[in-house]
N, C-alpha and C. Protein backbone atom coordinates (compact mmCIF):
# COMPACT_ATOMS: atom_id res chain seq x y z
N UNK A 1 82.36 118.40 124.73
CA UNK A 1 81.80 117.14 125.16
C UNK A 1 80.32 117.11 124.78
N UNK A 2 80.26 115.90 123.81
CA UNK A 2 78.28 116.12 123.56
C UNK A 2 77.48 115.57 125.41
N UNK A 3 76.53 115.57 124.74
CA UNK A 3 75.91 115.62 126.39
C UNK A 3 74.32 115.04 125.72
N UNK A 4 73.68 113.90 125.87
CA UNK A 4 72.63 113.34 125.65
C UNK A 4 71.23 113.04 126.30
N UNK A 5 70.62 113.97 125.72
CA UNK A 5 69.00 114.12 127.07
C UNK A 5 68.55 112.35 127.14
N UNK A 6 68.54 111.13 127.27
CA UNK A 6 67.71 110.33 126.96
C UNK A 6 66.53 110.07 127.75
N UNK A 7 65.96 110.99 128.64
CA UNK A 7 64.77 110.80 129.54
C UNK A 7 64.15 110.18 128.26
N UNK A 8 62.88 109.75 129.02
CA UNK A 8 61.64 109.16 128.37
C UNK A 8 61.93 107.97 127.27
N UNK A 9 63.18 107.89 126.86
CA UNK A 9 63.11 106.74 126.34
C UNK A 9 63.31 105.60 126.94
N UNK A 10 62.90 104.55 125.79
CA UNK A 10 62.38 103.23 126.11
C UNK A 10 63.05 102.18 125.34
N UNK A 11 64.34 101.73 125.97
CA UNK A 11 65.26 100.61 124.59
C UNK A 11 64.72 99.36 125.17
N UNK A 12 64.14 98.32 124.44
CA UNK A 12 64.28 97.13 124.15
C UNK A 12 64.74 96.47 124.19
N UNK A 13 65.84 96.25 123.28
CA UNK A 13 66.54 95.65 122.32
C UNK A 13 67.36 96.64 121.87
N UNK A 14 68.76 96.16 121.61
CA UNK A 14 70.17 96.78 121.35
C UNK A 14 71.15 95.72 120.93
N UNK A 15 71.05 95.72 119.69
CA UNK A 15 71.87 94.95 118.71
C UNK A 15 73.61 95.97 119.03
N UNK A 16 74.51 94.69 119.87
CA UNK A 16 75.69 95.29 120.25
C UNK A 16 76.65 94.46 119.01
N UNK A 17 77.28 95.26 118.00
CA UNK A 17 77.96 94.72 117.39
C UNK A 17 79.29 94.43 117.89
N UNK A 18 79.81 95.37 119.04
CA UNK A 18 81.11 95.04 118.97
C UNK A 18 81.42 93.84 120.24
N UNK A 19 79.55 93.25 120.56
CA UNK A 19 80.20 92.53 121.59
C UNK A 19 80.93 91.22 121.02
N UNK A 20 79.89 90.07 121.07
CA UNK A 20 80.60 88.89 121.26
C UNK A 20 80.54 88.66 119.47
N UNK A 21 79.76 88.84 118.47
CA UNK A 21 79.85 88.39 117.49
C UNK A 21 80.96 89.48 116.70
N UNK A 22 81.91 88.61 116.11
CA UNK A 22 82.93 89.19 115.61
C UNK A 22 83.63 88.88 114.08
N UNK A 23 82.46 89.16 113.29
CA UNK A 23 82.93 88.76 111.87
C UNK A 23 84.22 88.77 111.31
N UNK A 24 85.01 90.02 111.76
CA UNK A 24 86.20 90.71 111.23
C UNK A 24 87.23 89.34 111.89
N UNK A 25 86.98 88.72 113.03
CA UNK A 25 88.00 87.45 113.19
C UNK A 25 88.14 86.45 112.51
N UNK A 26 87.01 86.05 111.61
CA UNK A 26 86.99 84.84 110.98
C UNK A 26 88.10 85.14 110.33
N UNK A 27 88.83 83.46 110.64
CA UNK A 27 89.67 82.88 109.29
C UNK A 27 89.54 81.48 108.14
N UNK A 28 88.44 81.21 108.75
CA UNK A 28 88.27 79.90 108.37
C UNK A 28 86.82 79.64 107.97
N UNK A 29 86.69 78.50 107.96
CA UNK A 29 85.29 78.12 107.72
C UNK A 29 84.39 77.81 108.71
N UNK A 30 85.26 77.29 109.91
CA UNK A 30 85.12 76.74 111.44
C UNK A 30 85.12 77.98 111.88
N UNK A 31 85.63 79.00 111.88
CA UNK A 31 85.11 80.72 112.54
C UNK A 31 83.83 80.79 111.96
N UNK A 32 83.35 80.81 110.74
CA UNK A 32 82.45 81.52 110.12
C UNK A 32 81.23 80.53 110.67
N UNK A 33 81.42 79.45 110.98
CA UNK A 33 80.27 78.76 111.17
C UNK A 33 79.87 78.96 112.65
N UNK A 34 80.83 79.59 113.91
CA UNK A 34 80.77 79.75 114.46
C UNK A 34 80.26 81.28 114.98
N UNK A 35 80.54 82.22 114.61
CA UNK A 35 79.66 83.49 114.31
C UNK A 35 78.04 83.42 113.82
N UNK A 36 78.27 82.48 112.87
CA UNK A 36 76.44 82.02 112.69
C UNK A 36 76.28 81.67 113.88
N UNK A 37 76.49 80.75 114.27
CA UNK A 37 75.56 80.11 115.83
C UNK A 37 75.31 81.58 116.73
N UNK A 38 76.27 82.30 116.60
CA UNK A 38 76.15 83.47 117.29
C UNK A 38 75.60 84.41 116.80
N UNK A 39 75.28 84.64 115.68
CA UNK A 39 74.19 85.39 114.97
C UNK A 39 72.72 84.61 115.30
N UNK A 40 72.90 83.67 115.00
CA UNK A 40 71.28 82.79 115.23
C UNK A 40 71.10 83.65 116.63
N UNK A 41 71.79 82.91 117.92
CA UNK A 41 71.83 83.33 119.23
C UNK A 41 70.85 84.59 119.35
N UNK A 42 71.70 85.93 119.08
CA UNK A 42 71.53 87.00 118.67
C UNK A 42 69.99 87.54 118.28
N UNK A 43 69.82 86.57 116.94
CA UNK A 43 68.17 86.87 116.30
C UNK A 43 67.39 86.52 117.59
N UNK A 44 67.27 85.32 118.05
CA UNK A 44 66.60 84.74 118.90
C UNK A 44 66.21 86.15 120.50
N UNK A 45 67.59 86.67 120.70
CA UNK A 45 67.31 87.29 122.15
C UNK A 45 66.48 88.67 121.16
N UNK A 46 66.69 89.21 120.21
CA UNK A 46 65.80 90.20 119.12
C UNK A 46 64.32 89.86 119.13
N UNK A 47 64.03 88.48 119.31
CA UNK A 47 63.01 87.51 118.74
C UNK A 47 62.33 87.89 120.58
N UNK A 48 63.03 87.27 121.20
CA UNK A 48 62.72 87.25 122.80
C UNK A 48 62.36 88.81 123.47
N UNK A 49 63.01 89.50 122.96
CA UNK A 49 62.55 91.33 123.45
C UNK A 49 61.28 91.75 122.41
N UNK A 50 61.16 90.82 121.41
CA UNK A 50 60.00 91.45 120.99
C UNK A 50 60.25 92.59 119.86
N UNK A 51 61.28 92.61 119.48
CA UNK A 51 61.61 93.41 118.49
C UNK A 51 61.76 93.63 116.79
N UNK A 52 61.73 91.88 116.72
CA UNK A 52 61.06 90.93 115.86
C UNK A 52 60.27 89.93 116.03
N UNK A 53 59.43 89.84 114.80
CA UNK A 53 58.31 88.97 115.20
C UNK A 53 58.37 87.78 114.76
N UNK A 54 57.62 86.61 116.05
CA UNK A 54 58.90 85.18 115.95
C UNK A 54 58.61 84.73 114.76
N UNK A 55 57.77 84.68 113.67
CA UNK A 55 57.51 84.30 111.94
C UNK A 55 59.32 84.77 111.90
N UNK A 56 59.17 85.63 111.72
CA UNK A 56 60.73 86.50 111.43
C UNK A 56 61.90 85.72 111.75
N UNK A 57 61.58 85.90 112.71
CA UNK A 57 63.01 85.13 113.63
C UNK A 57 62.90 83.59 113.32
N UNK A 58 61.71 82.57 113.54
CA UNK A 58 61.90 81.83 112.85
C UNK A 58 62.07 81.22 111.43
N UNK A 59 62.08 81.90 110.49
CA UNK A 59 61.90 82.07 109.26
C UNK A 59 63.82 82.44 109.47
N UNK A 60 64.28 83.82 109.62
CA UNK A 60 65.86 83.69 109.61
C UNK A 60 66.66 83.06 110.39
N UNK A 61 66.40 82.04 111.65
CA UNK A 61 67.12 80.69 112.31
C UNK A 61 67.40 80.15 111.02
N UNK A 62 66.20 80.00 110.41
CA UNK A 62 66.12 78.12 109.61
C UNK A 62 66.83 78.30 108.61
N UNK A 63 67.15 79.71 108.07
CA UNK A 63 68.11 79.49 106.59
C UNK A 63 69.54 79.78 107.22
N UNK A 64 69.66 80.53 108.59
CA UNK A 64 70.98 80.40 108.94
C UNK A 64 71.50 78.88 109.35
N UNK A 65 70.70 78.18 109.96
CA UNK A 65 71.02 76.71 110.63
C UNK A 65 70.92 76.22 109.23
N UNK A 66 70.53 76.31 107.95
CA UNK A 66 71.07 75.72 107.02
C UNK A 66 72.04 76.11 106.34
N UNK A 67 72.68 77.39 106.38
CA UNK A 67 73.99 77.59 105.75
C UNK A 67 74.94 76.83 106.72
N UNK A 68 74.34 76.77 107.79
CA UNK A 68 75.47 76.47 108.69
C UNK A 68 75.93 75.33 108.38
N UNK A 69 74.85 74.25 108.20
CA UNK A 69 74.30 72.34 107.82
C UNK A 69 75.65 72.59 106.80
N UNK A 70 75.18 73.56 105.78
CA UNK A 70 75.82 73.26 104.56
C UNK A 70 77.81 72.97 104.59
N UNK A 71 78.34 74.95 105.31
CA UNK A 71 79.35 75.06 105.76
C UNK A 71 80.13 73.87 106.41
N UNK A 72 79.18 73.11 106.72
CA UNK A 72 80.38 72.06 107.55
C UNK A 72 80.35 70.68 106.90
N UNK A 73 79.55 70.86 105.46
CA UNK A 73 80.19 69.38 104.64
C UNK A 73 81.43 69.66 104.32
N UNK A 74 81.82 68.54 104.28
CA UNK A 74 83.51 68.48 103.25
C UNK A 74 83.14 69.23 102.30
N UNK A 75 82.43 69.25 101.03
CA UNK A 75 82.37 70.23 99.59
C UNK A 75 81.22 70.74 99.80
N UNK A 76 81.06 71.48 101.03
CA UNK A 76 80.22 72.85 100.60
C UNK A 76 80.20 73.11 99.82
N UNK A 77 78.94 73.35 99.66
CA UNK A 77 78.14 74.40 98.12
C UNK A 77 77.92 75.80 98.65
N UNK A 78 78.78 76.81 97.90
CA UNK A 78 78.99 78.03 98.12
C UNK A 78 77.49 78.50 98.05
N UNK A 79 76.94 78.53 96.47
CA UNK A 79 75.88 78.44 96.02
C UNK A 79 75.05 78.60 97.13
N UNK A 80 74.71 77.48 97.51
CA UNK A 80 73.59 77.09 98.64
C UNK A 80 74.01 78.12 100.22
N UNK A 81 75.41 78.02 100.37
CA UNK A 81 75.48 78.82 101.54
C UNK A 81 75.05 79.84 101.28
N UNK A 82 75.37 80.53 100.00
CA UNK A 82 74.95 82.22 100.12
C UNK A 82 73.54 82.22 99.61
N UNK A 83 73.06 81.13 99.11
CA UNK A 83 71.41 81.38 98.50
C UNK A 83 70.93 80.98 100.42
N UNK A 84 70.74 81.14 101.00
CA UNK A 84 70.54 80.55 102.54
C UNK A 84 70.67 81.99 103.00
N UNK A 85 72.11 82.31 103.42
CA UNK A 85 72.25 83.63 104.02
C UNK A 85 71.14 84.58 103.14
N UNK A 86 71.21 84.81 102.27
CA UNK A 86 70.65 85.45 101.33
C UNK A 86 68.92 85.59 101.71
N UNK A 87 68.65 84.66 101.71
CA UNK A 87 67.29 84.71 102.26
C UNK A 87 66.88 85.07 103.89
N UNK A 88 68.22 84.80 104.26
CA UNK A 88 67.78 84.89 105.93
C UNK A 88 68.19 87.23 105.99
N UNK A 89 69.07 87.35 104.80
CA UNK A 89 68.93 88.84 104.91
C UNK A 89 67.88 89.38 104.44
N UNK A 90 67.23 88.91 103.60
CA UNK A 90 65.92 89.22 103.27
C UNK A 90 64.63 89.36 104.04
N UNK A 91 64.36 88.17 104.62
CA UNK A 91 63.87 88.36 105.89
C UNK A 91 63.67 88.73 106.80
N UNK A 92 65.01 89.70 107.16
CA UNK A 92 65.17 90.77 108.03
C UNK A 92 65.32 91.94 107.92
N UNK A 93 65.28 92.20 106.35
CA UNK A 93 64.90 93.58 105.87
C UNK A 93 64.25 94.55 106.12
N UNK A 94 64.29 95.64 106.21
CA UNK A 94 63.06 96.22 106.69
C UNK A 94 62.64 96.40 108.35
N UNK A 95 63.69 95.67 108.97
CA UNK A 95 63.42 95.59 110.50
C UNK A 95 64.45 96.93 111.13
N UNK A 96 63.67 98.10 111.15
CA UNK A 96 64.94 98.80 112.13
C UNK A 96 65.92 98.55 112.97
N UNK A 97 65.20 98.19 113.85
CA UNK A 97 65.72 98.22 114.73
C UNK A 97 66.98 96.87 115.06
N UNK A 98 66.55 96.08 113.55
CA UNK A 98 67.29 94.38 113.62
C UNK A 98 68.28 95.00 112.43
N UNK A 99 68.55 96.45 112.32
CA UNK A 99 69.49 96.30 111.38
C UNK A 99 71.12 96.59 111.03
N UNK A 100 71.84 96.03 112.74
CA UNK A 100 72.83 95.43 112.90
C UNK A 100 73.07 94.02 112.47
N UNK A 101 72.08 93.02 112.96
CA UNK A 101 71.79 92.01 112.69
C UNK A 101 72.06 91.51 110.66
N UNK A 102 71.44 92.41 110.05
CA UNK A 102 71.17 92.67 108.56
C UNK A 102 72.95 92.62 108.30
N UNK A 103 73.21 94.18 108.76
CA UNK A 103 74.26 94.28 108.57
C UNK A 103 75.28 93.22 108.45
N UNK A 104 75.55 92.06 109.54
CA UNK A 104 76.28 91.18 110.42
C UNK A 104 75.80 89.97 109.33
N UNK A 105 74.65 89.58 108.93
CA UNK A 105 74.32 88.63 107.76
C UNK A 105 75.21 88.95 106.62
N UNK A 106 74.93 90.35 106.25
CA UNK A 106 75.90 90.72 104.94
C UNK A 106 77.26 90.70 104.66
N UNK A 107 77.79 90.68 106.10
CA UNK A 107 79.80 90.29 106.70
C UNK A 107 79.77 88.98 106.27
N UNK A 108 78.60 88.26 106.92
CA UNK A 108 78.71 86.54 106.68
C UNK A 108 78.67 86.23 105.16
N UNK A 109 77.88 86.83 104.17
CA UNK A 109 77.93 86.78 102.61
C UNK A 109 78.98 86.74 102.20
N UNK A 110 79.64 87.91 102.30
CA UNK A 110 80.95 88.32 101.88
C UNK A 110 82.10 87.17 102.69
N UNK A 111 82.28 86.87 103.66
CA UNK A 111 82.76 85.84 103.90
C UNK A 111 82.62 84.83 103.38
N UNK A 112 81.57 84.28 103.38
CA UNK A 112 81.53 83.20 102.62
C UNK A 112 81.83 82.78 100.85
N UNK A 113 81.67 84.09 100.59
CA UNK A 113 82.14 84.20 99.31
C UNK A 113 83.98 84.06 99.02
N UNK A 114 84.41 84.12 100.24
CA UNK A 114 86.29 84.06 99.97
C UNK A 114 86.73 82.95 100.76
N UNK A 115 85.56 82.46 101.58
CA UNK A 115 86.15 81.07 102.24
C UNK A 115 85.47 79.75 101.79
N UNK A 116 84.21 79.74 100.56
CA UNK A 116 84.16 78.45 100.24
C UNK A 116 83.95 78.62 98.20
């Protein structure tokens, strides 16, 4: 049995992947747009603990709330959805501790790449 000292530390912020956002369910386009809202969600409480800085967080809302805009025309532009995600993973590059979050953008790429 491992056994874990964690005195003295200090968590923040804890990007839980297996809670509520659940990429691996999407089937549709209406899932996937719905995991964004829950990724946005997500950045925001990251944004709120202070773990990113709100430039950051606001800077990756605005290209997720526009893939999202995009996802729910009738002829989505793939293009545009993943040039969007794309930037909002960029943006969060580099963030340790946001890099579930990263991760969870890059599920949404790849999704979006087989559902529009």
């Amino acid at each position: 049995m491992s056994v874990f000292d964690q005195r003295g530390q200090i968590v923040t912020y804890q990007y839980n992947s297996a809670g509520n956002i659940n990429f691996d369910s999407v089937q549709n386009r209406v899932d996937l747009v719905g995991e964004l809202e829950k990724l946005k969600a997500e950045i925001y409480k990251a944004g709120d603990a202070q773990v990113i800085e709100a430039e950051i967080v606001t800077d990756a809302q605005y290209q997720i709330q526009k893939a999202v805009d995009q996802a729910k025309k009738p002829e989505a532009s793939q293009h545009s959805i993943l040039g969007h995600l794309g930037k909002a993973k960029d943006v969060m590059k580099g963030i340790v501790d946001a890099g579930g979050l990263v991760t969870g953008i890059m599920k949404a790429i790849e999704l979006a790449q087989n559902l529009f």
